[in-house]
PDB file of N, CA and C in Angstrom:
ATOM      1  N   UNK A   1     141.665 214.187 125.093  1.00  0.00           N
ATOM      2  CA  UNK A   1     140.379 214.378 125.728  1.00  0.00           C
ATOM      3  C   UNK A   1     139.594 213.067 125.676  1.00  0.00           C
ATOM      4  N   UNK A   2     138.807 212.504 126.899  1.00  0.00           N
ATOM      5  CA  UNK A   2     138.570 211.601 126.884  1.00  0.00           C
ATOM      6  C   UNK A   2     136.754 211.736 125.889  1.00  0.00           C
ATOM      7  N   UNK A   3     136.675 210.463 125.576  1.00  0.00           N
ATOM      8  CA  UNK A   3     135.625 210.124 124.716  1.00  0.00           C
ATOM      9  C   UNK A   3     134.155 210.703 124.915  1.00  0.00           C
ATOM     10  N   UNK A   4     133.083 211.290 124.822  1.00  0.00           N
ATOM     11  CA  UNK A   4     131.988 211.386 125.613  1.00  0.00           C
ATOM     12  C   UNK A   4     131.313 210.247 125.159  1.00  0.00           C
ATOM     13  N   UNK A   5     130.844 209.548 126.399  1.00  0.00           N
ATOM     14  CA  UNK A   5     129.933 208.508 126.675  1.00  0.00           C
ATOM     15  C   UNK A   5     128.653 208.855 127.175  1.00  0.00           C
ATOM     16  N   UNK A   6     127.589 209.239 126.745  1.00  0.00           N
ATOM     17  CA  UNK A   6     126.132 209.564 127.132  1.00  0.00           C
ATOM     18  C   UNK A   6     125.247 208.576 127.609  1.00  0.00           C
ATOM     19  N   UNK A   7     124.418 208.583 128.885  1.00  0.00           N
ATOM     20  CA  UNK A   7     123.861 208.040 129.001  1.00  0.00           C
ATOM     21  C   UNK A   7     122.249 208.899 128.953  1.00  0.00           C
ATOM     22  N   UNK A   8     121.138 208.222 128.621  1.00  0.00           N
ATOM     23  CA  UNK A   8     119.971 209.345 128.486  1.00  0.00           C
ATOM     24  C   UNK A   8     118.917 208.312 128.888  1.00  0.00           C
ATOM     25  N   UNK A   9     118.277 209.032 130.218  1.00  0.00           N
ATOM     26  CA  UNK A   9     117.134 208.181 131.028  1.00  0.00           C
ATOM     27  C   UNK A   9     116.108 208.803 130.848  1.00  0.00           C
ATOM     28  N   UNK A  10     115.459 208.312 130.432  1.00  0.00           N
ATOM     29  CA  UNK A  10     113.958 209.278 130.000  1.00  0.00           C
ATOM     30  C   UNK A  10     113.098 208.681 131.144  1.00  0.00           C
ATOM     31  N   UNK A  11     112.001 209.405 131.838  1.00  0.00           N
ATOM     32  CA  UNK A  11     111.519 209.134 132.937  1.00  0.00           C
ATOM     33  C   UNK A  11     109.560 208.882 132.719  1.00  0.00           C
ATOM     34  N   UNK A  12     108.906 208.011 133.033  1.00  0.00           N
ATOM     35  CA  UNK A  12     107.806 207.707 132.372  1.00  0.00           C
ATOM     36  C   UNK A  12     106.773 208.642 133.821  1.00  0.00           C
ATOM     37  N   UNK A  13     107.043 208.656 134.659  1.00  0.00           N
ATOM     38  CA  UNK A  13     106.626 209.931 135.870  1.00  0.00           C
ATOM     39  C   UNK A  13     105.535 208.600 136.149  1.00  0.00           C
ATOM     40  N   UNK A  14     105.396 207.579 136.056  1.00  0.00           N
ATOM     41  CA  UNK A  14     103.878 206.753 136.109  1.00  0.00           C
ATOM     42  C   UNK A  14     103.181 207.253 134.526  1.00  0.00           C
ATOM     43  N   UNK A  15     102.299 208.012 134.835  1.00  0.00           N
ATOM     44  CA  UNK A  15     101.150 208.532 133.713  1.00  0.00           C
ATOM     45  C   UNK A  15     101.738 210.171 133.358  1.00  0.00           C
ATOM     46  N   UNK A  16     102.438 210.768 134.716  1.00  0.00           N
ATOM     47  CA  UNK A  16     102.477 212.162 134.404  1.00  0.00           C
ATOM     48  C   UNK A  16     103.222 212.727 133.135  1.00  0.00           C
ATOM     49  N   UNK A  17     103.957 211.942 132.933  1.00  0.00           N
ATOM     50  CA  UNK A  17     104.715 212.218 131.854  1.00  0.00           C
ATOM     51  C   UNK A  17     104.234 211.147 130.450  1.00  0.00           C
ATOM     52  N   UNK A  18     104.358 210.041 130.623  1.00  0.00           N
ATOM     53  CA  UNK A  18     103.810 209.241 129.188  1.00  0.00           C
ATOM     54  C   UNK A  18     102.703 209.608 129.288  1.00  0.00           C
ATOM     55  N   UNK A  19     102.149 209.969 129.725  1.00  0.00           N
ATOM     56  CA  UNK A  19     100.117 210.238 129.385  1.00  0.00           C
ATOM     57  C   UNK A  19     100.494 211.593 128.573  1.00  0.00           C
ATOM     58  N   UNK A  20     101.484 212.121 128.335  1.00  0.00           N
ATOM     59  CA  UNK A  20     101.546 213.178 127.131  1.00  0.00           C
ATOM     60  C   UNK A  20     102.630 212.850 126.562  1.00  0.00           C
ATOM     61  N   UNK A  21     103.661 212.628 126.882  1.00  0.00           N
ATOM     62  CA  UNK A  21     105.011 212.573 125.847  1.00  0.00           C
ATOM     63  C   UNK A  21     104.894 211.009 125.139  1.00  0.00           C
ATOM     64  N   UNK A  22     105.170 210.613 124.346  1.00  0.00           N
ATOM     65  CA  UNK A  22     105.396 209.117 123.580  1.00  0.00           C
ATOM     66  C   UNK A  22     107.173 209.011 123.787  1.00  0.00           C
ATOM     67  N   UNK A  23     107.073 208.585 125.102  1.00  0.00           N
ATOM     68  CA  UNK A  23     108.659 208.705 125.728  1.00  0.00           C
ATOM     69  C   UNK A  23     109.662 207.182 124.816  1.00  0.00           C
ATOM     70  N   UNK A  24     108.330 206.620 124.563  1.00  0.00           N
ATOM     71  CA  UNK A  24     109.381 205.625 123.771  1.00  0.00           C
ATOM     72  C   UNK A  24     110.107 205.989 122.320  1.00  0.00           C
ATOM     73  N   UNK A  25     109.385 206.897 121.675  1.00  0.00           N
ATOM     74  CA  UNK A  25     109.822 207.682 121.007  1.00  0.00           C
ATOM     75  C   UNK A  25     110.990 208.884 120.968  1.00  0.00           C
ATOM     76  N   UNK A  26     110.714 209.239 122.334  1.00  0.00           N
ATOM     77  CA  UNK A  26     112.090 210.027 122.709  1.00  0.00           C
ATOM     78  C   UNK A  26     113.475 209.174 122.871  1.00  0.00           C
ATOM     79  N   UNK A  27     112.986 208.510 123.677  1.00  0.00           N
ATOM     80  CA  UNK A  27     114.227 207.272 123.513  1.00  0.00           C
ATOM     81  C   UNK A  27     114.197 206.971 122.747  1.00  0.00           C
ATOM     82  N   UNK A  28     114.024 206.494 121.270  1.00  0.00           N
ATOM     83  CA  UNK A  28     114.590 205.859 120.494  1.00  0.00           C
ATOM     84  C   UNK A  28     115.199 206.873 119.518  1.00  0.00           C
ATOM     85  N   UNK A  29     114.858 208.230 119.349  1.00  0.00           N
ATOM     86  CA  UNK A  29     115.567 209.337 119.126  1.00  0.00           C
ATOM     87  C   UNK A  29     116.618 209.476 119.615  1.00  0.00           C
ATOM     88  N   UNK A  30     116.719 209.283 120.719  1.00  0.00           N
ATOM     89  CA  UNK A  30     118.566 209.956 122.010  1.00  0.00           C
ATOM     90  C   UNK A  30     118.850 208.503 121.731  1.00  0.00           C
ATOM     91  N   UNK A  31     118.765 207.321 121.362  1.00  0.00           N
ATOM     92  CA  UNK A  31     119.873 206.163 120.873  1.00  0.00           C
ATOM     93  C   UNK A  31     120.521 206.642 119.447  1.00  0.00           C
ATOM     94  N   UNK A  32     119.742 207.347 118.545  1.00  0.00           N
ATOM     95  CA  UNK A  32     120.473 208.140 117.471  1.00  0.00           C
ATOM     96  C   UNK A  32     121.278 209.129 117.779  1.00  0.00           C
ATOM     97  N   UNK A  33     121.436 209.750 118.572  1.00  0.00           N
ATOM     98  CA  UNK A  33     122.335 211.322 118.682  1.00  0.00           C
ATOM     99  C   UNK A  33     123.819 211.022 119.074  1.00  0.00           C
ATOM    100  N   UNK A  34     124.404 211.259 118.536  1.00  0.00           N
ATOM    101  CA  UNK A  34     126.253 211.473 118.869  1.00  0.00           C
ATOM    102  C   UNK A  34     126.519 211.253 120.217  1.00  0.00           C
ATOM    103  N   UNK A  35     127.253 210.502 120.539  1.00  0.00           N
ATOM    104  CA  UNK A  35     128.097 209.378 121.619  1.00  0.00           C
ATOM    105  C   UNK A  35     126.754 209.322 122.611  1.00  0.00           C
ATOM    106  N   UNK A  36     125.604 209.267 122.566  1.00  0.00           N
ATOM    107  CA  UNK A  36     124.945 208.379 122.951  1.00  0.00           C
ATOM    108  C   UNK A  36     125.412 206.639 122.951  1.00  0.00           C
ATOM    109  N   UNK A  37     125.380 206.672 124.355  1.00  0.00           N
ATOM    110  CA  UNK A  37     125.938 204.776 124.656  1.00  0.00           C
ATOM    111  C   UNK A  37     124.836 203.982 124.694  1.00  0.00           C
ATOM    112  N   UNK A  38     123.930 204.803 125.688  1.00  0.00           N
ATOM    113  CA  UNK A  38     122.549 203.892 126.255  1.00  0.00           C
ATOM    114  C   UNK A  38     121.670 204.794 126.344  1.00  0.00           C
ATOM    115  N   UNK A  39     120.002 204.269 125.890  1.00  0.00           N
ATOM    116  CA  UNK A  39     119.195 205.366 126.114  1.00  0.00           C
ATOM    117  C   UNK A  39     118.248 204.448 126.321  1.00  0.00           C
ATOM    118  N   UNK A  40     117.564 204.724 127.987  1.00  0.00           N
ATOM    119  CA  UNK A  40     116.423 203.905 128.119  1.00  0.00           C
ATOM    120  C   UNK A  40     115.727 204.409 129.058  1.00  0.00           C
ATOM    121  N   UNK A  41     114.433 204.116 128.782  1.00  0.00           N
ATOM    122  CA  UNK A  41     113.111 204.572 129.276  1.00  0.00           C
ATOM    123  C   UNK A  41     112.870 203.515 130.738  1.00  0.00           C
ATOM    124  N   UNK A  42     112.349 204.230 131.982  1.00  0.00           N
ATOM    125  CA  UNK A  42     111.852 203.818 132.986  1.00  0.00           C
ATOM    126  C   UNK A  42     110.614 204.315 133.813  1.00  0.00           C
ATOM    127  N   UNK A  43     109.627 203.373 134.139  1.00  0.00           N
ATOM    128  CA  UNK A  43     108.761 204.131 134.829  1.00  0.00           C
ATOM    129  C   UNK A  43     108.707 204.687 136.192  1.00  0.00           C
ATOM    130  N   UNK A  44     109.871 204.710 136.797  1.00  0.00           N
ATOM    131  CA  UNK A  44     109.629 205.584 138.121  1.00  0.00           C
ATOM    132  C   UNK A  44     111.507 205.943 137.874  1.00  0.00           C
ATOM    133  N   UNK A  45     111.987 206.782 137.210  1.00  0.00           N
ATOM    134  CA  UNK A  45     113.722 207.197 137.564  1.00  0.00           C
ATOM    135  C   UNK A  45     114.208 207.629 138.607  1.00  0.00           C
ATOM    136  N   UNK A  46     113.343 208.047 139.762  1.00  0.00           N
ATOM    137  CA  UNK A  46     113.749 208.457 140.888  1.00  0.00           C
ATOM    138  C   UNK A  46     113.713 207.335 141.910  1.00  0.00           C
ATOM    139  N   UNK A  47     113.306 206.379 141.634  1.00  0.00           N
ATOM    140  CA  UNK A  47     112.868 205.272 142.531  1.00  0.00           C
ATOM    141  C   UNK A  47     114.132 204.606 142.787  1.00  0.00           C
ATOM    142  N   UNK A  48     114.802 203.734 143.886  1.00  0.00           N
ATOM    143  CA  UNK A  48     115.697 203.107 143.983  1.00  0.00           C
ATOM    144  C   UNK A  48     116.410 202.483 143.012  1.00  0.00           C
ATOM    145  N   UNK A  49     115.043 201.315 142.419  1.00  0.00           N
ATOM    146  CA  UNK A  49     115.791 200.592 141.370  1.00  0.00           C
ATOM    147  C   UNK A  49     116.031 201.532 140.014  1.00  0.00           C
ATOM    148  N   UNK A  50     115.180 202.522 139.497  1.00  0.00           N
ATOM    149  CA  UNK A  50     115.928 203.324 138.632  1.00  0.00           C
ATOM    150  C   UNK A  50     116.841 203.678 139.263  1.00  0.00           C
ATOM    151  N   UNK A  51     117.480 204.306 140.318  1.00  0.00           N
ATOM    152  CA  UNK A  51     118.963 205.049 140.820  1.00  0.00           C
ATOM    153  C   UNK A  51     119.404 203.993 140.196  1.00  0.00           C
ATOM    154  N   UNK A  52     119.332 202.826 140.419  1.00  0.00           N
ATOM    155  CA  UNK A  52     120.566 201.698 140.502  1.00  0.00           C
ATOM    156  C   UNK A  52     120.647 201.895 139.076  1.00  0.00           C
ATOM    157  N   UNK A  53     119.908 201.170 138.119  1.00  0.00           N
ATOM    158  CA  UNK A  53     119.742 201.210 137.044  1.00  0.00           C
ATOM    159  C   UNK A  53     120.984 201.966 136.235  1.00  0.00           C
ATOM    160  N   UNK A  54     120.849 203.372 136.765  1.00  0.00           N
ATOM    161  CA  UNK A  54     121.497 204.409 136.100  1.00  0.00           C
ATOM    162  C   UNK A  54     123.201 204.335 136.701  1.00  0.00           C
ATOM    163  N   UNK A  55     123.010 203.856 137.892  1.00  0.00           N
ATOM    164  CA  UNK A  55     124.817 203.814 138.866  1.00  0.00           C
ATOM    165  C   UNK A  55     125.931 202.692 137.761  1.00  0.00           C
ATOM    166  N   UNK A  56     124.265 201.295 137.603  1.00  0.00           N
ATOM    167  CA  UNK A  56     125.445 200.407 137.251  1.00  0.00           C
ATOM    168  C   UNK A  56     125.591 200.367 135.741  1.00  0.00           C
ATOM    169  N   UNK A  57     125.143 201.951 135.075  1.00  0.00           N
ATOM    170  CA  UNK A  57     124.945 201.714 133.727  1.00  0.00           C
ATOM    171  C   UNK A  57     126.245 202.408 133.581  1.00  0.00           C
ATOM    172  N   UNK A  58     126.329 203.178 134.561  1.00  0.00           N
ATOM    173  CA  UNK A  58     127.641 204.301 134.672  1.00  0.00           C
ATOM    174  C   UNK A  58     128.832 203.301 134.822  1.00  0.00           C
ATOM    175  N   UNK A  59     128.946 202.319 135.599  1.00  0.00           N
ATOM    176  CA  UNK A  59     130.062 201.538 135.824  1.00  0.00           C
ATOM    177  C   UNK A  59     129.466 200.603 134.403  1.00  0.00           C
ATOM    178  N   UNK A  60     129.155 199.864 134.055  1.00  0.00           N
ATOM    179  CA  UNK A  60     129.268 199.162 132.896  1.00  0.00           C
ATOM    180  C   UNK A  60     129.551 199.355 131.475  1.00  0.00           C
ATOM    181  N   UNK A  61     129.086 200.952 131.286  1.00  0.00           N
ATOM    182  CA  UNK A  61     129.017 201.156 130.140  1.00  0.00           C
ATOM    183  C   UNK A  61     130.031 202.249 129.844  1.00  0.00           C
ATOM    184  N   UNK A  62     130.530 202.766 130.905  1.00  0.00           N
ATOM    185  CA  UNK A  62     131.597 203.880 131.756  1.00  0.00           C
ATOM    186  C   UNK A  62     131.210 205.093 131.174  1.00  0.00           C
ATOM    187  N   UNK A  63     130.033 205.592 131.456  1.00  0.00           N
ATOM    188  CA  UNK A  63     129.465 206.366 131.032  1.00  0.00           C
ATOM    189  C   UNK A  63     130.335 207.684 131.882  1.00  0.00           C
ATOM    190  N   UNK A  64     130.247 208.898 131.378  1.00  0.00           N
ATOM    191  CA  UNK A  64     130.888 210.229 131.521  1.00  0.00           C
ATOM    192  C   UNK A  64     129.484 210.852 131.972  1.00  0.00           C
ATOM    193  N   UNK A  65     128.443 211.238 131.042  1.00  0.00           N
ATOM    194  CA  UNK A  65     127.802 212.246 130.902  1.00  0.00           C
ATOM    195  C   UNK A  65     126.293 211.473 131.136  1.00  0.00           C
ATOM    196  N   UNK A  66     125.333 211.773 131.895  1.00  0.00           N
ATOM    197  CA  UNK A  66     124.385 211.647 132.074  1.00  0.00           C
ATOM    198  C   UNK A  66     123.197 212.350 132.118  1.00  0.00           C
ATOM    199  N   UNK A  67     122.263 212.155 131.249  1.00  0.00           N
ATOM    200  CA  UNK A  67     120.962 212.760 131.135  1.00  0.00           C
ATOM    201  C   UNK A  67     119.716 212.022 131.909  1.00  0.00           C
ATOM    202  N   UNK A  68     118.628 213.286 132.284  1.00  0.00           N
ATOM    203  CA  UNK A  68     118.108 212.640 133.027  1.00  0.00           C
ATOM    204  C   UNK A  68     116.239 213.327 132.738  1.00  0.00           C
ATOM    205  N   UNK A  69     115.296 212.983 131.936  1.00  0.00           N
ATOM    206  CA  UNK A  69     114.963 213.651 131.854  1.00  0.00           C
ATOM    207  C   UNK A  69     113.390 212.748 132.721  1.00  0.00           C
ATOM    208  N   UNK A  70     113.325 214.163 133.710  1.00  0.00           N
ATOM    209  CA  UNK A  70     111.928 213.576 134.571  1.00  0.00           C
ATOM    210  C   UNK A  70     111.189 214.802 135.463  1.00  0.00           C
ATOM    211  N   UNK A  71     110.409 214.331 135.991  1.00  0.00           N
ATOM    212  CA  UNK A  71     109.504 215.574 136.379  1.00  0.00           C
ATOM    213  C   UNK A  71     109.813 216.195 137.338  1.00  0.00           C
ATOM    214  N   UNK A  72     110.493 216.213 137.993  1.00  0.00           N
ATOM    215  CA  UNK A  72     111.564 217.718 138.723  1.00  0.00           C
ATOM    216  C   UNK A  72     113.432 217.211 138.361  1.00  0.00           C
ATOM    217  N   UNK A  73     113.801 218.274 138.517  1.00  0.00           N
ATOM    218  CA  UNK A  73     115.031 218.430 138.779  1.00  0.00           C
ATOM    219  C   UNK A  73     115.603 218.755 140.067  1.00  0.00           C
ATOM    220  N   UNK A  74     115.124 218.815 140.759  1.00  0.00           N
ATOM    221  CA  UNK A  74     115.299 218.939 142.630  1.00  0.00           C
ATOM    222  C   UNK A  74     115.275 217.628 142.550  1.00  0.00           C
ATOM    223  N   UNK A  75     114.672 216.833 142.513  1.00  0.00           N
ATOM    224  CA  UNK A  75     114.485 215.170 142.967  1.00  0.00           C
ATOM    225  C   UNK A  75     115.697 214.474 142.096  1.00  0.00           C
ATOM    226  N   UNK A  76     115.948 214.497 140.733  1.00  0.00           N
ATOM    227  CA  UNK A  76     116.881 214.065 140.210  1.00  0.00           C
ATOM    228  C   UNK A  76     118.297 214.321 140.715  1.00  0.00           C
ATOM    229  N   UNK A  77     118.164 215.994 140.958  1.00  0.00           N
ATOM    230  CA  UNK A  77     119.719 216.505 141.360  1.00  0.00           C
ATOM    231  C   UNK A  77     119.907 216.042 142.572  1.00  0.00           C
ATOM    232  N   UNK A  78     118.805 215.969 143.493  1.00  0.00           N
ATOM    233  CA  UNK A  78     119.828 215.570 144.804  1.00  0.00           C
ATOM    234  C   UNK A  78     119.873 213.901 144.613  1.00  0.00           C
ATOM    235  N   UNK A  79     119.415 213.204 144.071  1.00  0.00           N
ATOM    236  CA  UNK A  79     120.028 211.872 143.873  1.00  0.00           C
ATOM    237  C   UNK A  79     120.936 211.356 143.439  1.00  0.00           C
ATOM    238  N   UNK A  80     121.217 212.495 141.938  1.00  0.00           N
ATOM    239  CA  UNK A  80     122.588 211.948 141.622  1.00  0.00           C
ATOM    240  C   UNK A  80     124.119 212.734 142.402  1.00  0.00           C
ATOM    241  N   UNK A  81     123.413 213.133 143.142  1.00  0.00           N
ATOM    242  CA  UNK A  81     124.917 213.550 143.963  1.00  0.00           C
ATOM    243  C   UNK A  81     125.147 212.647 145.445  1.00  0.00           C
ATOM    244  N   UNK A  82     124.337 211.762 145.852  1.00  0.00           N
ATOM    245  CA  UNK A  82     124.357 211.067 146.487  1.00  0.00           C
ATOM    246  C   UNK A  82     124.676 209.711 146.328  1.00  0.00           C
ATOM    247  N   UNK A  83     123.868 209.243 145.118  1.00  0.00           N
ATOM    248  CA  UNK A  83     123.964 208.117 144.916  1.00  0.00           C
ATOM    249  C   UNK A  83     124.632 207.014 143.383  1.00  0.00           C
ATOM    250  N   UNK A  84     125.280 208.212 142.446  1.00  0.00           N
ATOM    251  CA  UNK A  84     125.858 207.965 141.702  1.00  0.00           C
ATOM    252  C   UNK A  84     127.226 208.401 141.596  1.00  0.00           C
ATOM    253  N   UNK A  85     127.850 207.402 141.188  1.00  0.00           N
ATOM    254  CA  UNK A  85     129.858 207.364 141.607  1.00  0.00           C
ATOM    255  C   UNK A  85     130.003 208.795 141.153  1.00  0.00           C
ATOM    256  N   UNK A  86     131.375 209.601 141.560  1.00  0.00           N
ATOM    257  CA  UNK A  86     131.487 211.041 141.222  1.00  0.00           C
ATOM    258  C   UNK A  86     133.111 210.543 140.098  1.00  0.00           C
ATOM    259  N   UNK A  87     132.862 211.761 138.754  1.00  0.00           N
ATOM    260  CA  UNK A  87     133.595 211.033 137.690  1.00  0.00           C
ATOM    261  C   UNK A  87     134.322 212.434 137.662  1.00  0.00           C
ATOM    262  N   UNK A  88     135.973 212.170 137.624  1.00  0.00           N
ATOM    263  CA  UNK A  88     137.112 213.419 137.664  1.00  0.00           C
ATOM    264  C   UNK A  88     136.350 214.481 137.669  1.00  0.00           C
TER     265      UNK A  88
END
């Protein structure tokens, strides 16, 4: 069975989300948790350059499993089925 490689994007929403969560804190929590590879905080994750962010973290770091945590899941889900490589 192959290795799990985690990646965990915590999403700063602008204000909507860090104006209550201390997201840098969450991230530095999910860099502690089991096969966590990469865990990093961005202020817009839905935005282009976050997509990218997350595509070429997947090819660099050969990430398996990806977390994504931001203020919808409609907006996240249809991005990563578009725009991030599809893994077996």
């Amino acid at each position: 069975m192959e290795k799990l490689k985690i990646g965990v994007y915590v999403c700063d929403c602008g204000i909507n989300i860090a104006g209550t969560v201390n997201v840098g804190e969450v991230v530095k929590f999910a860099r502690e948790l089991p096969n966590v590879t990469i865990a990093r905080e961005y202020k817009y994750q839905c935005s282009d350059p976050g997509q990218k962010m997350i595509k070429e973290d997947i090819k660099a770091q050969g990430l398996n499993r990806v977390v994504v945590a931001s203020c919808t899941p409609l907006c996240t889900r249809s991005l990563s089925r578009t725009r991030w490589p599809k893994r077996g």
